[in-house]
N, C-alpha and C. Protein backbone atom coordinates (compact mmCIF):
# COMPACT_ATOMS: atom_id res chain seq x y z
N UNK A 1 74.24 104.14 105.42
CA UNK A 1 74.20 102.76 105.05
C UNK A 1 75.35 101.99 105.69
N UNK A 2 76.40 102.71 105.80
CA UNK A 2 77.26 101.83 106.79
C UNK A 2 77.01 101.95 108.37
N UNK A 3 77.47 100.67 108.66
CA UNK A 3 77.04 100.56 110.19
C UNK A 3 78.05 99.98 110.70
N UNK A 4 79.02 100.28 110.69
CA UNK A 4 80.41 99.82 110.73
C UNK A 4 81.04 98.35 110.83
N UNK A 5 79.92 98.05 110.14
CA UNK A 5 80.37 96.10 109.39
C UNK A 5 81.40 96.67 108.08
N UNK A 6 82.69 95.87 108.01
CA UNK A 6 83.39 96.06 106.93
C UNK A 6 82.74 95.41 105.45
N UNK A 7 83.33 96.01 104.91
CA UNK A 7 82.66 95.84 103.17
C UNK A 7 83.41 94.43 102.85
N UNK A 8 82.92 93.83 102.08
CA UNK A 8 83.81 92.78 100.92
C UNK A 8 85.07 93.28 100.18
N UNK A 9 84.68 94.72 99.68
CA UNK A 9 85.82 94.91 99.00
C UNK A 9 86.94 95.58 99.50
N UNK A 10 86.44 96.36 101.15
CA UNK A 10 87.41 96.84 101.42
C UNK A 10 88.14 96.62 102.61
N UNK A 11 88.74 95.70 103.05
CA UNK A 11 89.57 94.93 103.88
C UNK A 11 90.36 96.05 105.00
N UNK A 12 90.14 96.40 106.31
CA UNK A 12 91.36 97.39 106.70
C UNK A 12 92.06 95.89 107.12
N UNK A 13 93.36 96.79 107.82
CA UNK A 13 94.18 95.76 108.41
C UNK A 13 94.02 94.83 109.90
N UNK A 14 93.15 95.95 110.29
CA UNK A 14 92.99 95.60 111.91
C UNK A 14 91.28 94.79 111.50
N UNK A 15 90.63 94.90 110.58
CA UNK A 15 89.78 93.56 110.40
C UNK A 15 90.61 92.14 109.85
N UNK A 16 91.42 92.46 109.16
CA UNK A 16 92.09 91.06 109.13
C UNK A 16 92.89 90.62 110.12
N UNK A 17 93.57 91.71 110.75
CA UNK A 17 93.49 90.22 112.21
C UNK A 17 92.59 90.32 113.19
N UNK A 18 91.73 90.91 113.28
CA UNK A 18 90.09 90.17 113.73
C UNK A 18 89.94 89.03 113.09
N UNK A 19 90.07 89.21 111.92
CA UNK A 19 89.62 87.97 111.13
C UNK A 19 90.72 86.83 111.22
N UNK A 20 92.03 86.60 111.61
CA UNK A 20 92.60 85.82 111.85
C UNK A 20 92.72 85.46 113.20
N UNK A 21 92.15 86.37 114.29
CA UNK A 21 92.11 85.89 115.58
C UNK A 21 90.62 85.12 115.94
N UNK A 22 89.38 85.23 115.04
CA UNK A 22 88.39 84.40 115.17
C UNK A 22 88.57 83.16 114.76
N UNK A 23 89.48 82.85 113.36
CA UNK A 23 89.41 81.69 113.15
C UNK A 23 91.02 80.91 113.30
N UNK A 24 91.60 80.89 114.73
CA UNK A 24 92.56 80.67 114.84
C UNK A 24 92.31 79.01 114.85
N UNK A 25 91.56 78.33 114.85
CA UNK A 25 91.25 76.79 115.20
C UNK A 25 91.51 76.61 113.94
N UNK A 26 91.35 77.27 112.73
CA UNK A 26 91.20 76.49 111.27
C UNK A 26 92.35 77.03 110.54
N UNK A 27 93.53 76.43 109.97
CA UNK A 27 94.82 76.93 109.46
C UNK A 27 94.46 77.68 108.21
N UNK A 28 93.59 76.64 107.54
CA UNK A 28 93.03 77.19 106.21
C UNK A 28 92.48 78.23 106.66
N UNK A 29 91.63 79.03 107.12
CA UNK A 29 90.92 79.90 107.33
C UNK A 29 91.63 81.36 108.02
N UNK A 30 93.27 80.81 108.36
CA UNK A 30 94.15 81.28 109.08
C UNK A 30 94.80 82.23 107.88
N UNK A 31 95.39 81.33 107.12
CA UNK A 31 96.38 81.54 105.97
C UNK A 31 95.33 82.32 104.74
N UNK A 32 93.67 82.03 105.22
CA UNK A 32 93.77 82.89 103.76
C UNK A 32 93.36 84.57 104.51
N UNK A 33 93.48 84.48 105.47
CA UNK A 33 93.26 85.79 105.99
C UNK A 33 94.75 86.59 106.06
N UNK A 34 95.79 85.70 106.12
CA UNK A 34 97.09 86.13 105.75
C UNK A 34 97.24 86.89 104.26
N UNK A 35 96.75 86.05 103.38
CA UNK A 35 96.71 86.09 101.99
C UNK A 35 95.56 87.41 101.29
N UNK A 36 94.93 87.46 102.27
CA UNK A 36 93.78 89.02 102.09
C UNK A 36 94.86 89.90 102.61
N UNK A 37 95.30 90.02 103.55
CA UNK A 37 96.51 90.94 104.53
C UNK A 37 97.29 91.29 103.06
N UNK A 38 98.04 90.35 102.44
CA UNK A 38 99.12 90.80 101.61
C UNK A 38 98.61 91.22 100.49
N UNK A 39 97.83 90.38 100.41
CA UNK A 39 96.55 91.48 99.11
C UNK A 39 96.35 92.20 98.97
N UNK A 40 95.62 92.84 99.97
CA UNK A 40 95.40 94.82 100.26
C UNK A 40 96.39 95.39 100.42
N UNK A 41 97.45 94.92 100.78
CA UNK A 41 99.17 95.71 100.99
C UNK A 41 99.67 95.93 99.40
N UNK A 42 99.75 94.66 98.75
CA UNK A 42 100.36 94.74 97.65
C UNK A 42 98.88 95.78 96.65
N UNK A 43 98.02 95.85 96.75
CA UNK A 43 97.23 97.12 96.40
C UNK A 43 97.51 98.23 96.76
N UNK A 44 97.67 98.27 97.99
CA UNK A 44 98.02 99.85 98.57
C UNK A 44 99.50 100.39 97.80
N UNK A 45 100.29 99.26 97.90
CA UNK A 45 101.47 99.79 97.43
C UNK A 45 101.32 100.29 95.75
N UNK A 46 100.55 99.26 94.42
CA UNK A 46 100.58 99.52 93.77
C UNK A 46 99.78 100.43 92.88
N UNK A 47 98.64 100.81 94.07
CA UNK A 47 98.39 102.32 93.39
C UNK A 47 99.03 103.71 93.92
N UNK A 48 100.18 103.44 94.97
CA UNK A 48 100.97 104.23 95.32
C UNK A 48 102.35 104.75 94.09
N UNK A 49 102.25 103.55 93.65
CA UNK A 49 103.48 103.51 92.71
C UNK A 49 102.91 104.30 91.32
N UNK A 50 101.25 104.09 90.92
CA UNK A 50 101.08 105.07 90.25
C UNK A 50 100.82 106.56 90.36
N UNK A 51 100.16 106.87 91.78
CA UNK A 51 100.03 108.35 92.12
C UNK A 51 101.78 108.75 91.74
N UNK A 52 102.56 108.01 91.87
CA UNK A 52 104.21 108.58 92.19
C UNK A 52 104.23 108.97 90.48
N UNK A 53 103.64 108.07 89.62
CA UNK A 53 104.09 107.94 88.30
C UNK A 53 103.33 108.96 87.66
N UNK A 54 102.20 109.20 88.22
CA UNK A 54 101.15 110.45 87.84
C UNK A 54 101.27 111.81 88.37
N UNK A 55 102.45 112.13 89.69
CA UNK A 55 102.86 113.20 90.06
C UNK A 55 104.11 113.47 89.18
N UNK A 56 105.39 112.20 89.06
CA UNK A 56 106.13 112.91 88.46
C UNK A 56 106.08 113.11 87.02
N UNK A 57 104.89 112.50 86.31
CA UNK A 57 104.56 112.88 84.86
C UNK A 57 103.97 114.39 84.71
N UNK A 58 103.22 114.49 85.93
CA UNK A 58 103.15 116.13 86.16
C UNK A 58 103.76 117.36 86.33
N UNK A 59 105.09 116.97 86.97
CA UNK A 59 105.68 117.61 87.34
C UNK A 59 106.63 117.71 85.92
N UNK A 60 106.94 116.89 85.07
CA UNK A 60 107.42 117.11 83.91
C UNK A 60 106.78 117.67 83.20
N UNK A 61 105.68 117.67 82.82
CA UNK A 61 104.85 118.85 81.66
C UNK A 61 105.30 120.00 82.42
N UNK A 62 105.19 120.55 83.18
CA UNK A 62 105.49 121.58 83.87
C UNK A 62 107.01 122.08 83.82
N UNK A 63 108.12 121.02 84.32
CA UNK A 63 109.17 121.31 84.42
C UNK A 63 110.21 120.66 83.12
N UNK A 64 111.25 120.41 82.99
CA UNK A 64 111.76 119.95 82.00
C UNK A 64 111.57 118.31 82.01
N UNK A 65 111.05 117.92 80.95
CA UNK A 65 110.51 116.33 80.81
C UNK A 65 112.16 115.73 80.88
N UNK A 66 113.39 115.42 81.53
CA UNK A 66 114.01 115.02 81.22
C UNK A 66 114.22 113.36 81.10
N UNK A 67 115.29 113.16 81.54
CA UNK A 67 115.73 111.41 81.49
C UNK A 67 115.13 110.80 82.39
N UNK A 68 115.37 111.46 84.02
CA UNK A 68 115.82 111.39 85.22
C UNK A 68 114.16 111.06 85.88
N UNK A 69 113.21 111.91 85.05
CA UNK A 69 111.31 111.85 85.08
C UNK A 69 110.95 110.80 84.57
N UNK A 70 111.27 110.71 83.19
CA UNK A 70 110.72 109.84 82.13
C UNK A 70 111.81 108.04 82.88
N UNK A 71 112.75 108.04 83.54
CA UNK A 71 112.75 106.92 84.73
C UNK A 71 112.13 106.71 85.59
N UNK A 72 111.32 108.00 86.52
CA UNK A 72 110.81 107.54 87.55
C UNK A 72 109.04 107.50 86.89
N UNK A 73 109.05 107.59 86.34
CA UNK A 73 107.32 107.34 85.33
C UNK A 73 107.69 105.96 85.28
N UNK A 74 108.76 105.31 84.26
CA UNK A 74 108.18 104.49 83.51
C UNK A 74 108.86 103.42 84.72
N UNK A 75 109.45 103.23 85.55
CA UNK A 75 109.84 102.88 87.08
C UNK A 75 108.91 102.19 88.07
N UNK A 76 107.70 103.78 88.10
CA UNK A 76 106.69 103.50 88.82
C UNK A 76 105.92 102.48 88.19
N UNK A 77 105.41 102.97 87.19
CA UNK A 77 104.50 101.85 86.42
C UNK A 77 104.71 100.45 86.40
N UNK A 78 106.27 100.44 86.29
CA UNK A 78 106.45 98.53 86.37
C UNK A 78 106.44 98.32 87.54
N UNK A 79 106.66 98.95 88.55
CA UNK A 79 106.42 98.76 90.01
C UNK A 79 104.90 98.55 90.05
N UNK A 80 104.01 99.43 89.81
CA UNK A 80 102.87 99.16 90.17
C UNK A 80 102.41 97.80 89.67
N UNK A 81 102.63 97.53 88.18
CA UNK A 81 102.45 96.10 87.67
C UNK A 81 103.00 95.02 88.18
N UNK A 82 103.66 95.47 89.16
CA UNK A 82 104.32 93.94 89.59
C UNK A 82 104.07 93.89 91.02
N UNK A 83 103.48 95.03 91.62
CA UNK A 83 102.94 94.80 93.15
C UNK A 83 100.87 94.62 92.37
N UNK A 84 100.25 94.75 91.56
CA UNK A 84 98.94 94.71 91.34
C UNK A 84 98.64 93.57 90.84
N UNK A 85 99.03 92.86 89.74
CA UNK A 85 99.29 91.79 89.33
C UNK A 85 98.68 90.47 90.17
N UNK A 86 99.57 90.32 90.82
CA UNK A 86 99.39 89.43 92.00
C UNK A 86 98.23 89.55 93.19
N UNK A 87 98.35 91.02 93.96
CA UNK A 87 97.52 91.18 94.67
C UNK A 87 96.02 90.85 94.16
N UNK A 88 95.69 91.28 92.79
CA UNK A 88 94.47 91.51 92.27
C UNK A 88 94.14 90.15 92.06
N UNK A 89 94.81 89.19 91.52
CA UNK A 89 94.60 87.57 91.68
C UNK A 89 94.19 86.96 92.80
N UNK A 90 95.46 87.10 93.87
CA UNK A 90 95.05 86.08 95.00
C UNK A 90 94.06 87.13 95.76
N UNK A 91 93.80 88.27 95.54
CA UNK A 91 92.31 88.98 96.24
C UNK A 91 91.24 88.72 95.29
N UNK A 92 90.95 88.06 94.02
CA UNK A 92 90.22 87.58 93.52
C UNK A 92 90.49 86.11 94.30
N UNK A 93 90.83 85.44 94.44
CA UNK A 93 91.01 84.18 94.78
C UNK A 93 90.61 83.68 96.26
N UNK A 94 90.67 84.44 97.21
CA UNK A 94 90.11 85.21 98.60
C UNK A 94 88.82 85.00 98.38
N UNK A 95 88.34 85.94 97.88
CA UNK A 95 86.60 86.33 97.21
C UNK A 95 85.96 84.77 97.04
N UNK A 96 86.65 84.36 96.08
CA UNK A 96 85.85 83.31 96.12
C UNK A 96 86.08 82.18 96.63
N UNK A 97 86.68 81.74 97.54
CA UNK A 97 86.93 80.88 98.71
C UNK A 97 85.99 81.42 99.40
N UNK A 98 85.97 82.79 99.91
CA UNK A 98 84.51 83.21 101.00
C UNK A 98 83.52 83.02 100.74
N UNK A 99 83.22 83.06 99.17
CA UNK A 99 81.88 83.13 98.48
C UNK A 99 81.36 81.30 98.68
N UNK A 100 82.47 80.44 98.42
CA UNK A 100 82.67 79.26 98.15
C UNK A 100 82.30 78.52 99.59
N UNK A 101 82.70 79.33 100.64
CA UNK A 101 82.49 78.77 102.05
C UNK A 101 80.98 78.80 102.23
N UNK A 102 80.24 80.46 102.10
CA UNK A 102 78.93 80.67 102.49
C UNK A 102 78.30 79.58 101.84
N UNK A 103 78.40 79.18 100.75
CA UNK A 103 77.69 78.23 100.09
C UNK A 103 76.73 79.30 98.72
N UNK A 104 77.37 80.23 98.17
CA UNK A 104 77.08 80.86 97.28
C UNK A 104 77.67 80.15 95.72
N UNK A 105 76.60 80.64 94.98
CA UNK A 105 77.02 79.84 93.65
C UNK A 105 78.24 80.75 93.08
N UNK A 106 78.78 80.22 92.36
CA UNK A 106 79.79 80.33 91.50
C UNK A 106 79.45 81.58 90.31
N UNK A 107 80.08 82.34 90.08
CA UNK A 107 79.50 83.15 88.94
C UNK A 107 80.72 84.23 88.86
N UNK A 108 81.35 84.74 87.84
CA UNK A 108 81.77 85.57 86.97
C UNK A 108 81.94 87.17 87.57
């Protein structure tokens, strides 16, 4: 089923600047392809920050749960919340500017 058209939901990097080198005439169209770019970054990073928070919670059942774990758990997690947060907004916000361009209705 894929035919190597990129998905909606899944953005690489080298389609967004495809996608910012097609629509270099339109700023708006410029900047929100910037704004998808930092989107998927600040995703990548913040489910990175939980694999980190879900290895070293592992590695504590296993090894001694100390201080030094139970920092880098609860560390990661606000990291991840504060790189997902955002991304997950303005990549909702992306979505529907595209949706908004095609001339698709509005919906939930």
């Amino acid at each position: 089923m894929t035919d190597g058209a990129p998905t909606p939901h899944h953005t690489s990097s080298g389609d967004v600047h495809a996608r910012i080198a097609s629509t270099e005439a339109d700023p708006v169209l410029v900047r929100r392809a910037q704004v998808a770019h930092y989107s998927a970054l600040g995703k990548r990073l913040g489910y990175m920050c939980i694999l980190v928070a879900c290895i070293a919670f592992g590695c504590g059942l296993f090894l001694n749960f100390g201080t030094a774990v139970t920092a880098i758990v609860v560390g990661a997690l606000a990291l991840s919340a504060v790189f997902l947060v955002p991304a997950t907004i303005f990549g909702y916000g992306v979505k529907a500017a595209d949706r908004e361009d095609r001339g698709e209705k509005f919906t939930y």
